[in-house]
C-alpha atoms as a PDB file:
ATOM      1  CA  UNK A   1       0.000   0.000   0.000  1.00  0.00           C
ATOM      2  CA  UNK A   2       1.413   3.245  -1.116  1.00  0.00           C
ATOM      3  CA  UNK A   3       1.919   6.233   1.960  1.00  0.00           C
ATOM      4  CA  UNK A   4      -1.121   7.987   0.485  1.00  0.00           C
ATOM      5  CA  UNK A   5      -3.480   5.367   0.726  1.00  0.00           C
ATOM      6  CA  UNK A   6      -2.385   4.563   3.742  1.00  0.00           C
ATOM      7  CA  UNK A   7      -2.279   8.320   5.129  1.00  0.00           C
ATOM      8  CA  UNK A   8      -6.362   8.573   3.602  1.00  0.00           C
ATOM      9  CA  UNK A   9      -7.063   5.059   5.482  1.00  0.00           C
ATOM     10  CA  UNK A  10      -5.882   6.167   8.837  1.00  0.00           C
ATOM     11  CA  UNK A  11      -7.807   9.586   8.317  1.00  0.00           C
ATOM     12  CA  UNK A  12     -10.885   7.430   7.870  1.00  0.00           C
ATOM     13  CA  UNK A  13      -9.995   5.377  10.531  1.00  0.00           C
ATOM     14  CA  UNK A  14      -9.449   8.360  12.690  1.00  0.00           C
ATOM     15  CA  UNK A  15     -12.778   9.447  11.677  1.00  0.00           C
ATOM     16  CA  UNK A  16     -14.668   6.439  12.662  1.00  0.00           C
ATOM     17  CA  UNK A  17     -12.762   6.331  16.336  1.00  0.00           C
ATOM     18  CA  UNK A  18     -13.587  10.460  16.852  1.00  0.00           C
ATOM     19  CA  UNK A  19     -17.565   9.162  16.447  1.00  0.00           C
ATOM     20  CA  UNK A  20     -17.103   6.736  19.765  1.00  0.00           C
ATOM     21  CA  UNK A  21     -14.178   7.789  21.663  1.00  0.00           C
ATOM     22  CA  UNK A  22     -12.596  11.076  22.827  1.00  0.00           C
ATOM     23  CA  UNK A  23      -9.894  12.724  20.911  1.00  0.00           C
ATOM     24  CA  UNK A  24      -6.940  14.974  21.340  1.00  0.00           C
ATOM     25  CA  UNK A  25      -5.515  16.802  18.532  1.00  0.00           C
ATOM     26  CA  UNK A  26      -1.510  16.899  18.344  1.00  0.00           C
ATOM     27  CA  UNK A  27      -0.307  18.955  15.912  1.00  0.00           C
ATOM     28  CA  UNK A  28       3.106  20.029  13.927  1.00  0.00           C
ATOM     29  CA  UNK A  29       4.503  22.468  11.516  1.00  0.00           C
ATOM     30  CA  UNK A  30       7.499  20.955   9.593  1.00  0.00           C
ATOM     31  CA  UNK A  31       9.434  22.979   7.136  1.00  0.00           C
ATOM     32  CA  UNK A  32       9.311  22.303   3.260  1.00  0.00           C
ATOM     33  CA  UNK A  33      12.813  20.164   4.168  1.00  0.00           C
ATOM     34  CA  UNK A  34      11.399  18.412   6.560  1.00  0.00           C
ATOM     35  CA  UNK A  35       8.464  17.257   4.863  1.00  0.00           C
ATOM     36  CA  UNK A  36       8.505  13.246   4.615  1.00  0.00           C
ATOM     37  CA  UNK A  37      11.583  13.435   6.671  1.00  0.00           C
ATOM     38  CA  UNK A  38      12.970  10.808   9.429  1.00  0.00           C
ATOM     39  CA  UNK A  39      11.574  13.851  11.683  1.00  0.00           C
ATOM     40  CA  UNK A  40       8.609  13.594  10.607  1.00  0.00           C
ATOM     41  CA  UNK A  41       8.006   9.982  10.480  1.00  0.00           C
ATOM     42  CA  UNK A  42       9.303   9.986  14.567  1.00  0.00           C
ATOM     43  CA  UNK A  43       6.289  12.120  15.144  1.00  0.00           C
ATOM     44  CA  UNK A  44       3.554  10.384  13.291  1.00  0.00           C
ATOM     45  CA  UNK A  45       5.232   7.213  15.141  1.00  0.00           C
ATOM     46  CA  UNK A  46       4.933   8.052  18.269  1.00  0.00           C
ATOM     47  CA  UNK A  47       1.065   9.308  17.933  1.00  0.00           C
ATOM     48  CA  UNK A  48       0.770   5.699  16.743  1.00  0.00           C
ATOM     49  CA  UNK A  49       2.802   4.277  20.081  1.00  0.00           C
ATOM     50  CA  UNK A  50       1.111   5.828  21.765  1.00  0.00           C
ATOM     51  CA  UNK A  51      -2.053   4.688  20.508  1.00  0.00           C
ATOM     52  CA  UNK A  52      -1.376   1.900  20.960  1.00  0.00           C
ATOM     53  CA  UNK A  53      -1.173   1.436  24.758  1.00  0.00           C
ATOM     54  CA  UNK A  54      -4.285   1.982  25.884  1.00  0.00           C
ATOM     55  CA  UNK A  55      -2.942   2.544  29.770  1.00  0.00           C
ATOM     56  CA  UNK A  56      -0.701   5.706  28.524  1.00  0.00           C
ATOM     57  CA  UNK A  57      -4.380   8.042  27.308  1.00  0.00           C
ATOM     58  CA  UNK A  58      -7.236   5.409  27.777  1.00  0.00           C
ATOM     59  CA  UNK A  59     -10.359   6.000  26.263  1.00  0.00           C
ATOM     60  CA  UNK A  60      -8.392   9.042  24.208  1.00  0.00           C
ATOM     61  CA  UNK A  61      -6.928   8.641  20.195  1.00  0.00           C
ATOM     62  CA  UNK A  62      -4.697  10.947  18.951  1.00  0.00           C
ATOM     63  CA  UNK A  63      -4.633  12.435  15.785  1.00  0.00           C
ATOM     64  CA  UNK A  64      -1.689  14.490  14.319  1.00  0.00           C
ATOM     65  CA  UNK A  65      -2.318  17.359  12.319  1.00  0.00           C
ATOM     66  CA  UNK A  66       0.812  18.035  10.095  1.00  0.00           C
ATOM     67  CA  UNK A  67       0.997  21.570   8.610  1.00  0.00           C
ATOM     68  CA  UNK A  68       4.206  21.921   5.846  1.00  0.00           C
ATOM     69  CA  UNK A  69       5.268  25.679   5.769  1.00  0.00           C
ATOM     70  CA  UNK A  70       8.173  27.855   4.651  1.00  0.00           C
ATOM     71  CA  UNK A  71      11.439  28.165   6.716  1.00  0.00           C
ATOM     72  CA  UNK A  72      10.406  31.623   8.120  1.00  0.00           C
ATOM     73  CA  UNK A  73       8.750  32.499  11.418  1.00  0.00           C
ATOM     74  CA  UNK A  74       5.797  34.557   9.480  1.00  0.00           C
ATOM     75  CA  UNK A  75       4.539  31.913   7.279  1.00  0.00           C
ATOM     76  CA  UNK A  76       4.741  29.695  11.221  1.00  0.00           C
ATOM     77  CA  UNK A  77       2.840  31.767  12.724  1.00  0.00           C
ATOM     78  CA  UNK A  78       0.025  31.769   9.826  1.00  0.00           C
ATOM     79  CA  UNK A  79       0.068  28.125   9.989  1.00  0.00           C
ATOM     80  CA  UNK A  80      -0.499  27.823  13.652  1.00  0.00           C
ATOM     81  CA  UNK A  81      -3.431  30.613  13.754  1.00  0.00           C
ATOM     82  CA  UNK A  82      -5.107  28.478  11.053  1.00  0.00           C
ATOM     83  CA  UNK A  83      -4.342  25.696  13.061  1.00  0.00           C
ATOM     84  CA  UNK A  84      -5.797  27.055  16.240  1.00  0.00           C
ATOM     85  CA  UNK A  85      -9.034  28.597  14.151  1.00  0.00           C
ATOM     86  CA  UNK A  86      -9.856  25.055  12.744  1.00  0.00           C
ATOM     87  CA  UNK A  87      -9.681  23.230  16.387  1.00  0.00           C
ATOM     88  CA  UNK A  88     -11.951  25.901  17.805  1.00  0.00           C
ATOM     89  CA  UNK A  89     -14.755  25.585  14.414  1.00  0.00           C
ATOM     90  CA  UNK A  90     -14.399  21.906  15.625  1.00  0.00           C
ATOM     91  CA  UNK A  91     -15.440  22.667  19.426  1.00  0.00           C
END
């Protein structure tokens, strides 16, 4: 399975958990080098570690929310008020 089917599967995945159990958004802003990076992968691993044990958040899923943006503190901080005015829409 290629990393964007895979990426769309876990979103609906994600989806169907959000319906029954609680969720915590955990997001990141990576820079255009960065982007499918080792640093990158660590992060979306350990959402899935911790996941995984169900003693570490129980009843709770994470779900990252991965913004790409340039290398400059301005384009940062647009990313992480769009980031901020999404999660409260969601509330």
């Amino acid at each position: 399975m290629d990393f964007t089917r895979q990426l769309a599967l876990e979103r609906t995945i994600d989806t169907t958990i959000t319906n029954k159990m609680n969720v915590a958004r955990i997001g990141a802003i990576f820079t255009e080098d960065q982007k499918d990076s080792q640093t990158e992968l660590a992060f979306k691993y350990a959402v899935y570690r911790i996941n995984r044990d169900k003693n570490l958040l129980p009843n709770t899923t994470l779900i990252y929310d991965i913004q790409v943006s340039p290398n400059t503190a301005y384009w940062c901080l647009i990313e992480i008020t769009r980031s901020l005015l999404i999660a409260i829409q969601m509330d």
